[in-house]
PDB file of N, CA and C in Angstrom:
ATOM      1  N   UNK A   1     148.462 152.975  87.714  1.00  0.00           N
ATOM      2  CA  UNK A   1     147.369 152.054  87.955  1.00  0.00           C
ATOM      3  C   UNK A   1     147.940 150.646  88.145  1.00  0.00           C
ATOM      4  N   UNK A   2     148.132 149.843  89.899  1.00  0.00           N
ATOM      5  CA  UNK A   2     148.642 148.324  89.698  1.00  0.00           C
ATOM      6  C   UNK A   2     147.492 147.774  88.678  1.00  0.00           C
ATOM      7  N   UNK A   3     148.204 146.405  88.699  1.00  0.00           N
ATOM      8  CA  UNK A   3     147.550 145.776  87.154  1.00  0.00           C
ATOM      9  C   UNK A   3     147.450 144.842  88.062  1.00  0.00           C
ATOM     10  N   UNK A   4     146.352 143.664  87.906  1.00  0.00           N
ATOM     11  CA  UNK A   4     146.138 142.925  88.568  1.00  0.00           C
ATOM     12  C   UNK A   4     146.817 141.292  88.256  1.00  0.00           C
ATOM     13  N   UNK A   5     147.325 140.320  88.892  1.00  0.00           N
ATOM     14  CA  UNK A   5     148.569 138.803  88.369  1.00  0.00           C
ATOM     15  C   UNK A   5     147.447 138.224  86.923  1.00  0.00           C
ATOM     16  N   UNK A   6     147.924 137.766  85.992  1.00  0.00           N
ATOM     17  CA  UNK A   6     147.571 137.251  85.178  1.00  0.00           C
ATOM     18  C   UNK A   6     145.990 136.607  85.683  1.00  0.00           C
ATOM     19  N   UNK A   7     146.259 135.369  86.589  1.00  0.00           N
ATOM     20  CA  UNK A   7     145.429 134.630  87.146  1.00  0.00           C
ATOM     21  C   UNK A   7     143.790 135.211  87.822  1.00  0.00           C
ATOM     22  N   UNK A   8     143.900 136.663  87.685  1.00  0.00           N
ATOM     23  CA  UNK A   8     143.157 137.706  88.181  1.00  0.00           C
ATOM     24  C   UNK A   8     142.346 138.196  87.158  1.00  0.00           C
ATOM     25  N   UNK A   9     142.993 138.107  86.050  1.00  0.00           N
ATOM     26  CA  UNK A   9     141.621 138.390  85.250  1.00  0.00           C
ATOM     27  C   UNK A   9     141.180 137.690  84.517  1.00  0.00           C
ATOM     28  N   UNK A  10     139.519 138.154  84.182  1.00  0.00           N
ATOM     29  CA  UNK A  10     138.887 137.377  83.218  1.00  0.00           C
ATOM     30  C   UNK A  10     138.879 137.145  81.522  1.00  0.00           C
ATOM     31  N   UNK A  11     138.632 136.135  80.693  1.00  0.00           N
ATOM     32  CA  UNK A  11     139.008 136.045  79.712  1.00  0.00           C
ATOM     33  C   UNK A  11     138.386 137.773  79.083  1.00  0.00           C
ATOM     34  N   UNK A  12     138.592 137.467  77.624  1.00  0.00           N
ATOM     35  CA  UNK A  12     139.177 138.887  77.066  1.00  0.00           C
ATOM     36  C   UNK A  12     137.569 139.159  76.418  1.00  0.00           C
ATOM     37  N   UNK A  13     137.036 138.497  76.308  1.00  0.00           N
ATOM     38  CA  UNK A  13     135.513 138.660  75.378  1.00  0.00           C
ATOM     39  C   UNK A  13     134.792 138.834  76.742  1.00  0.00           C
ATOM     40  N   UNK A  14     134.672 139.009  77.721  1.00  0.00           N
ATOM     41  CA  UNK A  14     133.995 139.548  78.920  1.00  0.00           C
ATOM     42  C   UNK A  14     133.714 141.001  78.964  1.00  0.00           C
ATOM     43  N   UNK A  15     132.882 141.515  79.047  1.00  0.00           N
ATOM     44  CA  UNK A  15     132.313 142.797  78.811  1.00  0.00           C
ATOM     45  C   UNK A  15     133.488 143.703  79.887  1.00  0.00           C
ATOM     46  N   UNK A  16     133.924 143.109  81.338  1.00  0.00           N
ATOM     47  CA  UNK A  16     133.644 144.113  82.237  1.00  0.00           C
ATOM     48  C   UNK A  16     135.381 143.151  83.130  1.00  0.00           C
ATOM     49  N   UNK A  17     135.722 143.574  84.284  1.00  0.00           N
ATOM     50  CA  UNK A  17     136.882 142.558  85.015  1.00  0.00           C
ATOM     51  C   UNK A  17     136.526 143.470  85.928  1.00  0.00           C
ATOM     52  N   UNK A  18     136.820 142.613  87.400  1.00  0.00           N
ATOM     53  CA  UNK A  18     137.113 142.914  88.519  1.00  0.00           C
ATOM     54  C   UNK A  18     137.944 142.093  89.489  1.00  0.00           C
ATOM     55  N   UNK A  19     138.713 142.965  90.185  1.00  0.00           N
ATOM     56  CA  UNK A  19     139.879 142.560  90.746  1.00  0.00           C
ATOM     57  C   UNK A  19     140.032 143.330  92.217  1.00  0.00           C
ATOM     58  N   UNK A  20     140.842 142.603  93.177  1.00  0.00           N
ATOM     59  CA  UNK A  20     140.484 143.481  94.433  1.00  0.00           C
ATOM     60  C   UNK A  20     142.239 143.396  95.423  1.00  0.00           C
ATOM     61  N   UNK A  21     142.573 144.872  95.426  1.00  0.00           N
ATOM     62  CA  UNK A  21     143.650 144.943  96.044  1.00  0.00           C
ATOM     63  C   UNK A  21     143.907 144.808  97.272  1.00  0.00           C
ATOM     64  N   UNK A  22     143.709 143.673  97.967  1.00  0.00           N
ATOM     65  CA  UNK A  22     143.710 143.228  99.340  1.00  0.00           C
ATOM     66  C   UNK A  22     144.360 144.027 100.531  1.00  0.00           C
ATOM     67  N   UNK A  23     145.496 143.671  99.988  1.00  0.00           N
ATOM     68  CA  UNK A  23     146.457 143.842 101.381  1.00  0.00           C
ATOM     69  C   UNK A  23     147.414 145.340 101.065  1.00  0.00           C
ATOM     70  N   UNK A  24     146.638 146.419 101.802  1.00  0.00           N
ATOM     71  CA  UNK A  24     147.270 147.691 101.679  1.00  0.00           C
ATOM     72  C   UNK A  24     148.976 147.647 101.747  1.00  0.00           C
ATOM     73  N   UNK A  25     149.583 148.676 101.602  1.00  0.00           N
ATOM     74  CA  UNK A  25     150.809 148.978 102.816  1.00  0.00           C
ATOM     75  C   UNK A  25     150.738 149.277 103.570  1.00  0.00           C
ATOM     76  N   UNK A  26     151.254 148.759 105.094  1.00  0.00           N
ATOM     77  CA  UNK A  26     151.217 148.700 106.268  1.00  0.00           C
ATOM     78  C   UNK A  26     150.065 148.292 106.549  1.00  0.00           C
ATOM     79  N   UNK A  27     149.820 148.634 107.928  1.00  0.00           N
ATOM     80  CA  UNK A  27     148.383 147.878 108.547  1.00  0.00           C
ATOM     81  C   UNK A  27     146.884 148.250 107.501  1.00  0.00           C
ATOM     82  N   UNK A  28     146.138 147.320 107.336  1.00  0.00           N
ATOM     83  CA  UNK A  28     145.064 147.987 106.555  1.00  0.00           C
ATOM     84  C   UNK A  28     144.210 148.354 106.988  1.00  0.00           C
ATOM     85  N   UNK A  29     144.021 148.386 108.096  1.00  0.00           N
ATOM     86  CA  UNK A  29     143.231 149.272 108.802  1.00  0.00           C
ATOM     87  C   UNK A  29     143.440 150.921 109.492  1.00  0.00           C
ATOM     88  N   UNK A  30     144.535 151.121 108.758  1.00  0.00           N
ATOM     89  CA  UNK A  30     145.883 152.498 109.243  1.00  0.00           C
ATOM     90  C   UNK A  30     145.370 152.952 107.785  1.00  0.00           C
ATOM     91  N   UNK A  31     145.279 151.943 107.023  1.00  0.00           N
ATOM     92  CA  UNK A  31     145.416 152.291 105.025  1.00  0.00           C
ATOM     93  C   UNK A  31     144.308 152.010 104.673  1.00  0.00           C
ATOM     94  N   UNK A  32     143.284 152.562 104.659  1.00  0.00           N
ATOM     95  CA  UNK A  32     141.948 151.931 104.530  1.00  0.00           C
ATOM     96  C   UNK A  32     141.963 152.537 102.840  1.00  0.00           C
ATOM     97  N   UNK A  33     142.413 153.305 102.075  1.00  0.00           N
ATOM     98  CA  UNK A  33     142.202 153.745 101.258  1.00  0.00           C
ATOM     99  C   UNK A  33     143.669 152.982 100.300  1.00  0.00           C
ATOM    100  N   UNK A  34     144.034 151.990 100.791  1.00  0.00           N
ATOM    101  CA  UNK A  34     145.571 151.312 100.343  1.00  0.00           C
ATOM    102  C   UNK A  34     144.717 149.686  99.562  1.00  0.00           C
ATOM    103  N   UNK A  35     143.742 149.931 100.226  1.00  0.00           N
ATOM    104  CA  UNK A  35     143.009 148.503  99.878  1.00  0.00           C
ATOM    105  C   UNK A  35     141.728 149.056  99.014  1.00  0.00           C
ATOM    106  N   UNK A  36     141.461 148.090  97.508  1.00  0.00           N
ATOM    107  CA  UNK A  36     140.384 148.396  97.164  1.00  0.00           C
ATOM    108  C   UNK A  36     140.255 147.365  96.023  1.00  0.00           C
ATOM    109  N   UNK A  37     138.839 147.789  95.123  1.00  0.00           N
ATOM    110  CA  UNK A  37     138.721 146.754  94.149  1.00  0.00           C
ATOM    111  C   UNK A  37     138.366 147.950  92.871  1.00  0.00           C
ATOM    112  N   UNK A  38     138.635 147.101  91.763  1.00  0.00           N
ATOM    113  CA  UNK A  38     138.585 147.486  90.208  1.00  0.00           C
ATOM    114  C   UNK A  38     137.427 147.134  89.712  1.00  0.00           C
ATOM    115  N   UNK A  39     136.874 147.875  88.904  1.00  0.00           N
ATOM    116  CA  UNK A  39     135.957 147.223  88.334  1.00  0.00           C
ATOM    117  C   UNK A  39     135.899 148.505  86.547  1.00  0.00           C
ATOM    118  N   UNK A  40     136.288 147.164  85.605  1.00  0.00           N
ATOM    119  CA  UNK A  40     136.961 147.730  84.418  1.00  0.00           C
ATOM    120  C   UNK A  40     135.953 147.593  83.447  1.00  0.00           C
ATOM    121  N   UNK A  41     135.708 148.363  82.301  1.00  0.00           N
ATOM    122  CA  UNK A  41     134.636 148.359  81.052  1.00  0.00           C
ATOM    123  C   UNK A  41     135.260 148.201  80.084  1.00  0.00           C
ATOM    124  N   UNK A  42     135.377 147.183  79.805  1.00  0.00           N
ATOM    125  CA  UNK A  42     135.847 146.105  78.709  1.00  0.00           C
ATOM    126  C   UNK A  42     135.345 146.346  77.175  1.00  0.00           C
ATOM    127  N   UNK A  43     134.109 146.781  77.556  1.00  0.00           N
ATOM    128  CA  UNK A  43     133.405 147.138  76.033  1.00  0.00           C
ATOM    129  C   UNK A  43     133.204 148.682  75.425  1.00  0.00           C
ATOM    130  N   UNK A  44     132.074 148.660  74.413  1.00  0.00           N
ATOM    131  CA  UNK A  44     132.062 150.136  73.651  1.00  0.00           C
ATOM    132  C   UNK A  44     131.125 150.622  74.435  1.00  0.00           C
ATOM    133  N   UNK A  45     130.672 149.934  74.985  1.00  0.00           N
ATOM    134  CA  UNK A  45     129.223 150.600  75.792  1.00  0.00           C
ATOM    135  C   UNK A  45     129.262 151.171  77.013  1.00  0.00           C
ATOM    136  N   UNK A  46     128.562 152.858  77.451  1.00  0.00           N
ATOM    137  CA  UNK A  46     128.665 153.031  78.751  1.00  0.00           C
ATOM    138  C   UNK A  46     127.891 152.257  79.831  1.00  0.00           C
ATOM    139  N   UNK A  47     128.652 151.815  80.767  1.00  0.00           N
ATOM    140  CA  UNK A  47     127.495 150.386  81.811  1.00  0.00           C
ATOM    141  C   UNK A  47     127.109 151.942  82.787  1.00  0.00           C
ATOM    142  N   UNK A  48     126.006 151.731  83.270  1.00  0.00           N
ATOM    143  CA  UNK A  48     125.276 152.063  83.941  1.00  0.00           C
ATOM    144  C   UNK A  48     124.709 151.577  85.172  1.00  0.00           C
ATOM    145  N   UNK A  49     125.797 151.853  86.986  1.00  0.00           N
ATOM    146  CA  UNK A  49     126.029 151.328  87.501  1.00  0.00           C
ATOM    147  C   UNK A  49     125.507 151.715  88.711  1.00  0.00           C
ATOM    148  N   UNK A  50     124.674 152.467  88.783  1.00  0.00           N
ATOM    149  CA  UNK A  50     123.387 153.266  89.863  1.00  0.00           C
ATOM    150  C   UNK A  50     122.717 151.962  90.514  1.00  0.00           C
ATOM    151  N   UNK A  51     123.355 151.972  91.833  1.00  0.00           N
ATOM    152  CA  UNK A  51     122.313 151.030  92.634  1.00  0.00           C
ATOM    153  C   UNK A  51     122.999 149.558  92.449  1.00  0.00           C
ATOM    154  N   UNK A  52     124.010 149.884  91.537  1.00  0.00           N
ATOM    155  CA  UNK A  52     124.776 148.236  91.866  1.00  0.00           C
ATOM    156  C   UNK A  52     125.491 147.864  93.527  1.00  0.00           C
ATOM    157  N   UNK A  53     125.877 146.805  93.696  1.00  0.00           N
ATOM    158  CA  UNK A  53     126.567 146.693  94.866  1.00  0.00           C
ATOM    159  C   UNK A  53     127.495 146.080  94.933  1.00  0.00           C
ATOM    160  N   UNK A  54     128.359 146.073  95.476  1.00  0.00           N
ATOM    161  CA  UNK A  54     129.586 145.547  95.249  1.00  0.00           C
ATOM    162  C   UNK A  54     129.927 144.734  97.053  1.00  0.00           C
ATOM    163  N   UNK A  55     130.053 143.474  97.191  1.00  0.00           N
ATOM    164  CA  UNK A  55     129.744 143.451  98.509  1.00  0.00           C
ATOM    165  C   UNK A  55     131.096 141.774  98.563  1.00  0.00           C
ATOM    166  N   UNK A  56     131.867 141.883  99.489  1.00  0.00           N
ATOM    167  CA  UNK A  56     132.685 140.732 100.328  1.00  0.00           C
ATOM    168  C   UNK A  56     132.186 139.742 101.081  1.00  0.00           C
ATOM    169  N   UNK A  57     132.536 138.315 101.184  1.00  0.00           N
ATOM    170  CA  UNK A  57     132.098 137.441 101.746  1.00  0.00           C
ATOM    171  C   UNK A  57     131.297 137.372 102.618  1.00  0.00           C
ATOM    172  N   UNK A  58     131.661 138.655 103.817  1.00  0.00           N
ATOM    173  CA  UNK A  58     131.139 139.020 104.830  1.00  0.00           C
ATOM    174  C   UNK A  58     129.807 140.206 104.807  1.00  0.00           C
ATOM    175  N   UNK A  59     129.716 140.201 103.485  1.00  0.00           N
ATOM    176  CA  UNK A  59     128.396 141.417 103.389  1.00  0.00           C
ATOM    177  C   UNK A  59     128.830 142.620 104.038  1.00  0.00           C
ATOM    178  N   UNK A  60     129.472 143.176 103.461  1.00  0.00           N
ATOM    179  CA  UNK A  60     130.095 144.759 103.617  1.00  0.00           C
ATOM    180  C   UNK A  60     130.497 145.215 102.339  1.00  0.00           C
ATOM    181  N   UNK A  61     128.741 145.779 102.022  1.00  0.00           N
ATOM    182  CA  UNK A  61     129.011 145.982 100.711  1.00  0.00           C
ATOM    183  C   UNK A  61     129.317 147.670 100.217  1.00  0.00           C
ATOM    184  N   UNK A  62     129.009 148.105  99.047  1.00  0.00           N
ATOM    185  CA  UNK A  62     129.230 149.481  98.666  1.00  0.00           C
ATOM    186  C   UNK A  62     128.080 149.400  97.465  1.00  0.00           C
ATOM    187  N   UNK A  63     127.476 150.628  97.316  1.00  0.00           N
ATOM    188  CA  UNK A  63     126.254 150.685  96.298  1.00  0.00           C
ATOM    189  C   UNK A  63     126.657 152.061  95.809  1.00  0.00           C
ATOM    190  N   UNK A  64     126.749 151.549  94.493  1.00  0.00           N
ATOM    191  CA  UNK A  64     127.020 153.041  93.291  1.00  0.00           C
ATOM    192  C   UNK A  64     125.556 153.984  93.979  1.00  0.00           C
ATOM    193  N   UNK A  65     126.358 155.185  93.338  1.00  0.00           N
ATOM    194  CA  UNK A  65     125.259 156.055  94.395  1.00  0.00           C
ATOM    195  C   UNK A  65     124.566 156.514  92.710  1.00  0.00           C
ATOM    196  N   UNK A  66     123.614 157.214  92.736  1.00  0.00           N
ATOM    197  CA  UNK A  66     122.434 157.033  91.652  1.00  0.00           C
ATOM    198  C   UNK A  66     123.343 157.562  90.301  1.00  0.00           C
ATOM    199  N   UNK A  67     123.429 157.367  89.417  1.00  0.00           N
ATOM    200  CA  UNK A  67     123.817 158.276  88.063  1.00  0.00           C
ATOM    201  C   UNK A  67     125.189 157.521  87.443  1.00  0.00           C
ATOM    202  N   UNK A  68     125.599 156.665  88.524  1.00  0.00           N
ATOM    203  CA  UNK A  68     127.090 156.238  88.263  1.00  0.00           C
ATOM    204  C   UNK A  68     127.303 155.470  86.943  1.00  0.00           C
ATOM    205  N   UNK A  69     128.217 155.807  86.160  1.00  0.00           N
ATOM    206  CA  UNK A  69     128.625 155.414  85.226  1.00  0.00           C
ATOM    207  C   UNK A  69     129.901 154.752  85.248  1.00  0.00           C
ATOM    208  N   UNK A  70     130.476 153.616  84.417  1.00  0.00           N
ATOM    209  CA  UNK A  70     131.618 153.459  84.059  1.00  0.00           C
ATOM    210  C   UNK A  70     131.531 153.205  82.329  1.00  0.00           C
ATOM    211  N   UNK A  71     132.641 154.548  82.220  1.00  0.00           N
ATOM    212  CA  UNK A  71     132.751 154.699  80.578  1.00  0.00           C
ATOM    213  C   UNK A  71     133.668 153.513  79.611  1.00  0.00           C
ATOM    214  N   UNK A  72     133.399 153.839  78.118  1.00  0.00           N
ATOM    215  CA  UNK A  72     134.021 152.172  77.575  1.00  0.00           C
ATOM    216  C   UNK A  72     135.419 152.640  78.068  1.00  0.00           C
ATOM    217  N   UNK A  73     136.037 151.397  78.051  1.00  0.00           N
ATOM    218  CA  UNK A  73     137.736 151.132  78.484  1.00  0.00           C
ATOM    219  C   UNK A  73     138.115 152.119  79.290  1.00  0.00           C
ATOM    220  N   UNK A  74     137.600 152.287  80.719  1.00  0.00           N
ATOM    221  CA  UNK A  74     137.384 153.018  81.347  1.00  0.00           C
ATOM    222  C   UNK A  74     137.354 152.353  83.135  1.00  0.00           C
ATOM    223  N   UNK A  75     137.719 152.567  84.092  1.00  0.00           N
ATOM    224  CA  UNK A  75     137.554 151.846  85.364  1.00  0.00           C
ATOM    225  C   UNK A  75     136.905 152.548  86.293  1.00  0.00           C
ATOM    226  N   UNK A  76     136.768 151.870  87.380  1.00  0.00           N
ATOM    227  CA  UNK A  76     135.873 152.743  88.680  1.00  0.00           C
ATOM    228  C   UNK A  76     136.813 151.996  89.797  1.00  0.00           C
ATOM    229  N   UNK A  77     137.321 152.786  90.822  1.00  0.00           N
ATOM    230  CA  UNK A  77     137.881 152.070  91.945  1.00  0.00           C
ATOM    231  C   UNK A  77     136.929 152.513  92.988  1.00  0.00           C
ATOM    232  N   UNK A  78     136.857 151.566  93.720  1.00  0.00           N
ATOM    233  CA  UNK A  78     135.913 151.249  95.078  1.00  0.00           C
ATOM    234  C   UNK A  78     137.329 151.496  96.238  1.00  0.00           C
ATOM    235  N   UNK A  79     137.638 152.507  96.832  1.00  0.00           N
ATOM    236  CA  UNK A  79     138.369 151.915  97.683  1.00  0.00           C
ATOM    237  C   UNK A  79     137.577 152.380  99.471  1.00  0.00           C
ATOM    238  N   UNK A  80     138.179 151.691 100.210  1.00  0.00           N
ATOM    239  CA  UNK A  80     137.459 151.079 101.346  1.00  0.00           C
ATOM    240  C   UNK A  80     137.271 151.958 102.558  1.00  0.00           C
ATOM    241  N   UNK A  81     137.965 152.968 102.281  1.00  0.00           N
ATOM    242  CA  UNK A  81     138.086 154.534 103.212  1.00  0.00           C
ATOM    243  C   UNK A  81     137.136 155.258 102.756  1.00  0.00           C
ATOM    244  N   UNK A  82     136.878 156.725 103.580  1.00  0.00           N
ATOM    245  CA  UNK A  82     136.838 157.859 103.463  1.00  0.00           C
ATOM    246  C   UNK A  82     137.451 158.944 102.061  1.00  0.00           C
ATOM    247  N   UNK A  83     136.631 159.621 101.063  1.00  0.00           N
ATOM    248  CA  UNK A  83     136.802 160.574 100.732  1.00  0.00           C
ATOM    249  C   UNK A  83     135.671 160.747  99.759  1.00  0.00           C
ATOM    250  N   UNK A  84     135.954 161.468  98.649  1.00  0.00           N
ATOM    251  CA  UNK A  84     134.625 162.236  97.932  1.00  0.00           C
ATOM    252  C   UNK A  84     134.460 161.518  96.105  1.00  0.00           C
ATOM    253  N   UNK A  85     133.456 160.673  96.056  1.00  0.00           N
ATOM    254  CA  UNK A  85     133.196 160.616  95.088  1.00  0.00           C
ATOM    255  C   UNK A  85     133.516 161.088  93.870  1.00  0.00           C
ATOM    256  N   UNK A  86     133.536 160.678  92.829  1.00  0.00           N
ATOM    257  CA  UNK A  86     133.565 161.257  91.312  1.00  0.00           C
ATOM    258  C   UNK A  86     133.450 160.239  90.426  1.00  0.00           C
ATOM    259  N   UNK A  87     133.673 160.679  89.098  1.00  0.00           N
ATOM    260  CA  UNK A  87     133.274 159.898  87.857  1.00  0.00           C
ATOM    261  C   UNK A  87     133.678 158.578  87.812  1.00  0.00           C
ATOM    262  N   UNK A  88     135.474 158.840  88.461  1.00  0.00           N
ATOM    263  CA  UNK A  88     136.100 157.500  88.685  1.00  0.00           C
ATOM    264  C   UNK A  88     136.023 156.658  90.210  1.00  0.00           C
ATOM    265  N   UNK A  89     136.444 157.148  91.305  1.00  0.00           N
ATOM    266  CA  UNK A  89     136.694 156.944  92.569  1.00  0.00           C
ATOM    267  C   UNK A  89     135.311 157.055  93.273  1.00  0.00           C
ATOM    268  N   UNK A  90     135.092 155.947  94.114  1.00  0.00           N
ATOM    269  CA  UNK A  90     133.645 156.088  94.910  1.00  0.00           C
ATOM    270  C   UNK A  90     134.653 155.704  96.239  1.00  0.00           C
ATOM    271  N   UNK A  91     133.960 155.065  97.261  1.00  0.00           N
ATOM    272  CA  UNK A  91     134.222 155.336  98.842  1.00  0.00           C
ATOM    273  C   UNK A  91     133.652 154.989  99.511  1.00  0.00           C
ATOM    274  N   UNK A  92     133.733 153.359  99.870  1.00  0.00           N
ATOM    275  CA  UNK A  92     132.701 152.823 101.052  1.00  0.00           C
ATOM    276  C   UNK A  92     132.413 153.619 102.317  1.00  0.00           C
ATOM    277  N   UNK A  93     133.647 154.463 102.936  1.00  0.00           N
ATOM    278  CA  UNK A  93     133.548 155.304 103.731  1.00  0.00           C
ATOM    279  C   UNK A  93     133.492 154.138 105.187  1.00  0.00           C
ATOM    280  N   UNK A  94     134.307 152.861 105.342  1.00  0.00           N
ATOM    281  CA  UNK A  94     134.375 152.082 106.524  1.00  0.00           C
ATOM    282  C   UNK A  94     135.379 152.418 107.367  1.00  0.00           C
ATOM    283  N   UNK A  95     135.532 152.415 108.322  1.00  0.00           N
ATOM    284  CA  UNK A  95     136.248 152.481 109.303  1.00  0.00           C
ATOM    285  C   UNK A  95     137.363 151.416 109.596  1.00  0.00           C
ATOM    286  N   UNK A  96     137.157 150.091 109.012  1.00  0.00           N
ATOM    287  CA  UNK A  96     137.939 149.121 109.171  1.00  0.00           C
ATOM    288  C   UNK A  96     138.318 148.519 107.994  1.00  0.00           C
ATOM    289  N   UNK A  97     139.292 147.756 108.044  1.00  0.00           N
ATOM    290  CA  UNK A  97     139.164 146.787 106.496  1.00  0.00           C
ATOM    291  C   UNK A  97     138.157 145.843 106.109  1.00  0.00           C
ATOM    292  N   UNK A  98     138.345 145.664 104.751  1.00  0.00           N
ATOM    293  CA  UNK A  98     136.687 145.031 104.461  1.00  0.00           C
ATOM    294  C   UNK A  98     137.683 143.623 103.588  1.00  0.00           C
ATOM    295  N   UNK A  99     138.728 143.612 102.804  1.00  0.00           N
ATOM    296  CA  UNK A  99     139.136 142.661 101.624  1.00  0.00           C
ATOM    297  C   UNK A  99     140.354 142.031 102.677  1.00  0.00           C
ATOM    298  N   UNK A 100     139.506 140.730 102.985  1.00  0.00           N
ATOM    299  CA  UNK A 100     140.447 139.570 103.988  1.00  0.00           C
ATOM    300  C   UNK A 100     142.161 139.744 102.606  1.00  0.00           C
ATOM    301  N   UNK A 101     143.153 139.801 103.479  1.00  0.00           N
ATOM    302  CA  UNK A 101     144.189 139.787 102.532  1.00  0.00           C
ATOM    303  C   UNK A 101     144.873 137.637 102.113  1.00  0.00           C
ATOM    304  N   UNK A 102     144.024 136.856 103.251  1.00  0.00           N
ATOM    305  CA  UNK A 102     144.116 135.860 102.815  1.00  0.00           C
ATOM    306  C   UNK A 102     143.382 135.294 101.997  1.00  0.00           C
ATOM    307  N   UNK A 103     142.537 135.978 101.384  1.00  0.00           N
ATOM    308  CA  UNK A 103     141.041 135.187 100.609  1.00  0.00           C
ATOM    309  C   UNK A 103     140.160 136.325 100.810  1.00  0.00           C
ATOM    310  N   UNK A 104     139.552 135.730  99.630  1.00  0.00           N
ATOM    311  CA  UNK A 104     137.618 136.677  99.762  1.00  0.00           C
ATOM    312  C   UNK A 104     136.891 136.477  98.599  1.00  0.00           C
ATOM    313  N   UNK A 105     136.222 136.981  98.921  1.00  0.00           N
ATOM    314  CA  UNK A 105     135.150 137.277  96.973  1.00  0.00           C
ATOM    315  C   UNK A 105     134.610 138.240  96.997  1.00  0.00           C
ATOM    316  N   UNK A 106     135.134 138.761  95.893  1.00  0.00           N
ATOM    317  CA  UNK A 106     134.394 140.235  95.922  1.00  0.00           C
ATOM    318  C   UNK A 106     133.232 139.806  94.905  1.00  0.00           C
ATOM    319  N   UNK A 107     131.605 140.534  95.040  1.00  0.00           N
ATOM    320  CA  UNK A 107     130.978 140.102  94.468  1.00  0.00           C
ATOM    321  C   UNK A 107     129.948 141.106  93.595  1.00  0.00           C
ATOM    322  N   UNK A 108     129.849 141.767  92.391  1.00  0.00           N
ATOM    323  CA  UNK A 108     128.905 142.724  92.033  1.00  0.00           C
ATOM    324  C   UNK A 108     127.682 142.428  91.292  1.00  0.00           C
ATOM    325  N   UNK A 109     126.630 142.759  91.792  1.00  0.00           N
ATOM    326  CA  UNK A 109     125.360 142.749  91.569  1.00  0.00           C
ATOM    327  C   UNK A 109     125.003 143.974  90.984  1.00  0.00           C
ATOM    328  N   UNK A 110     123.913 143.476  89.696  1.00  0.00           N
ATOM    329  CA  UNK A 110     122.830 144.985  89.557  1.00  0.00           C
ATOM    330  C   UNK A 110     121.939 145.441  89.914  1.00  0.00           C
ATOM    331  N   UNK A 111     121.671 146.391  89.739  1.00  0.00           N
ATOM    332  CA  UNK A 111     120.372 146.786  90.560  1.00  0.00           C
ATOM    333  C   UNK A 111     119.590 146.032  90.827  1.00  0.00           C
ATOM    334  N   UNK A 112     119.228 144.857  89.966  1.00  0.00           N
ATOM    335  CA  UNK A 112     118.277 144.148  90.409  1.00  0.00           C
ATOM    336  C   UNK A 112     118.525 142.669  91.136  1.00  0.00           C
ATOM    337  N   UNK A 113     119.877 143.219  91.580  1.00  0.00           N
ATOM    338  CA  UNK A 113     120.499 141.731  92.634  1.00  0.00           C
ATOM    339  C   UNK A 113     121.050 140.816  91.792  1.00  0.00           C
ATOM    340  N   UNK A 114     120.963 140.408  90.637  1.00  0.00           N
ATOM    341  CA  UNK A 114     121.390 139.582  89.481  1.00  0.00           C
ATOM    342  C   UNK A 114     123.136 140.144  89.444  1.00  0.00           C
ATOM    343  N   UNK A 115     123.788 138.720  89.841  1.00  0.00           N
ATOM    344  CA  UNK A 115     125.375 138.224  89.762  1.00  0.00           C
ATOM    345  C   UNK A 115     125.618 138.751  88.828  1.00  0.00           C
ATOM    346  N   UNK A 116     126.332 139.984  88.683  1.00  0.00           N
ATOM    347  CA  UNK A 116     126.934 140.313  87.565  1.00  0.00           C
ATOM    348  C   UNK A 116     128.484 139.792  87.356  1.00  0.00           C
ATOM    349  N   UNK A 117     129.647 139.629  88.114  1.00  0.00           N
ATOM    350  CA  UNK A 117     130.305 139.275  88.611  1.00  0.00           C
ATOM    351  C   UNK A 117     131.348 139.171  89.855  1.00  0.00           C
ATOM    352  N   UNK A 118     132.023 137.745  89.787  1.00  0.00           N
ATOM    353  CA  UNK A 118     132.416 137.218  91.509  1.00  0.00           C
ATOM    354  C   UNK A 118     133.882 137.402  90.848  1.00  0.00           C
ATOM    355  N   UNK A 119     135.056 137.537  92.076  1.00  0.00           N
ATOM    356  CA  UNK A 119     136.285 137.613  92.181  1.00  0.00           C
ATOM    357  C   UNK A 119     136.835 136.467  93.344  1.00  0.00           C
ATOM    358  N   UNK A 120     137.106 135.981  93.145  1.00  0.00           N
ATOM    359  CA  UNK A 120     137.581 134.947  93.828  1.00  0.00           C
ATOM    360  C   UNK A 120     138.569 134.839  94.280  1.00  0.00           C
ATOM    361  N   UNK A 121     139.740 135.147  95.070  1.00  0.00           N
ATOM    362  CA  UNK A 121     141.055 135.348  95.607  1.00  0.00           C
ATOM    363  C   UNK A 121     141.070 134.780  96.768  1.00  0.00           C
TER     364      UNK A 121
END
């Protein structure tokens, strides 16, 4: 599991961190599944993440599909390709790259649109 530069994560009493692996190996649009973002459960509690969205500067977002969970001390990777869901791994399923490797913000909302948290890179 890369770990994300110091400067990348959030202080330690934060329920939850997210972090976003920009710049695949090789072209990222060849590596669509080389690029992705983290999103970590910091606490004792299971978050309950059905209908959240997870969306880039440019509004190309990804929405937990209904039931999704992330368990305590536990992660979910979003990555930006093609393949099949599960407990951990979801799958925007884009065709192109979505996480500018010079900058971006990755941004997650809950179901009810309320900023849960921004990534700033």
């Amino acid at each position: 599991d890369p770990r994300p530069s110091a400067e990348a994560m959030v202080p330690a009493e934060s329920a939850i961190s997210l972090w976003v692996l920009a710049d695949a190996p090789g072209n990222d649009h060849h590596n669509l599944n080389g690029e992705y973002a983290v999103i970590r459960n910091h606490s004792t509690d299971t978050m309950e993440v059905g209908g959240w969205t997870l969306c880039d500067a440019a509004a190309h977002c990804f929405t937990f599909p209904t039931g999704a969970i992330i368990s305590p001390a536990d992660s979910a990777v979003i990555y930006t390709g093609g393949g099949t869901d599960d407990r951990h791994r979801f799958y925007m399923n884009r065709r192109q790259a979505v996480w500018n490797n010079r900058g971006d913000t990755a941004t997650l909302r809950n179901g009810q649109g309320r900023v849960v948290m921004r990534y700033v890179y």
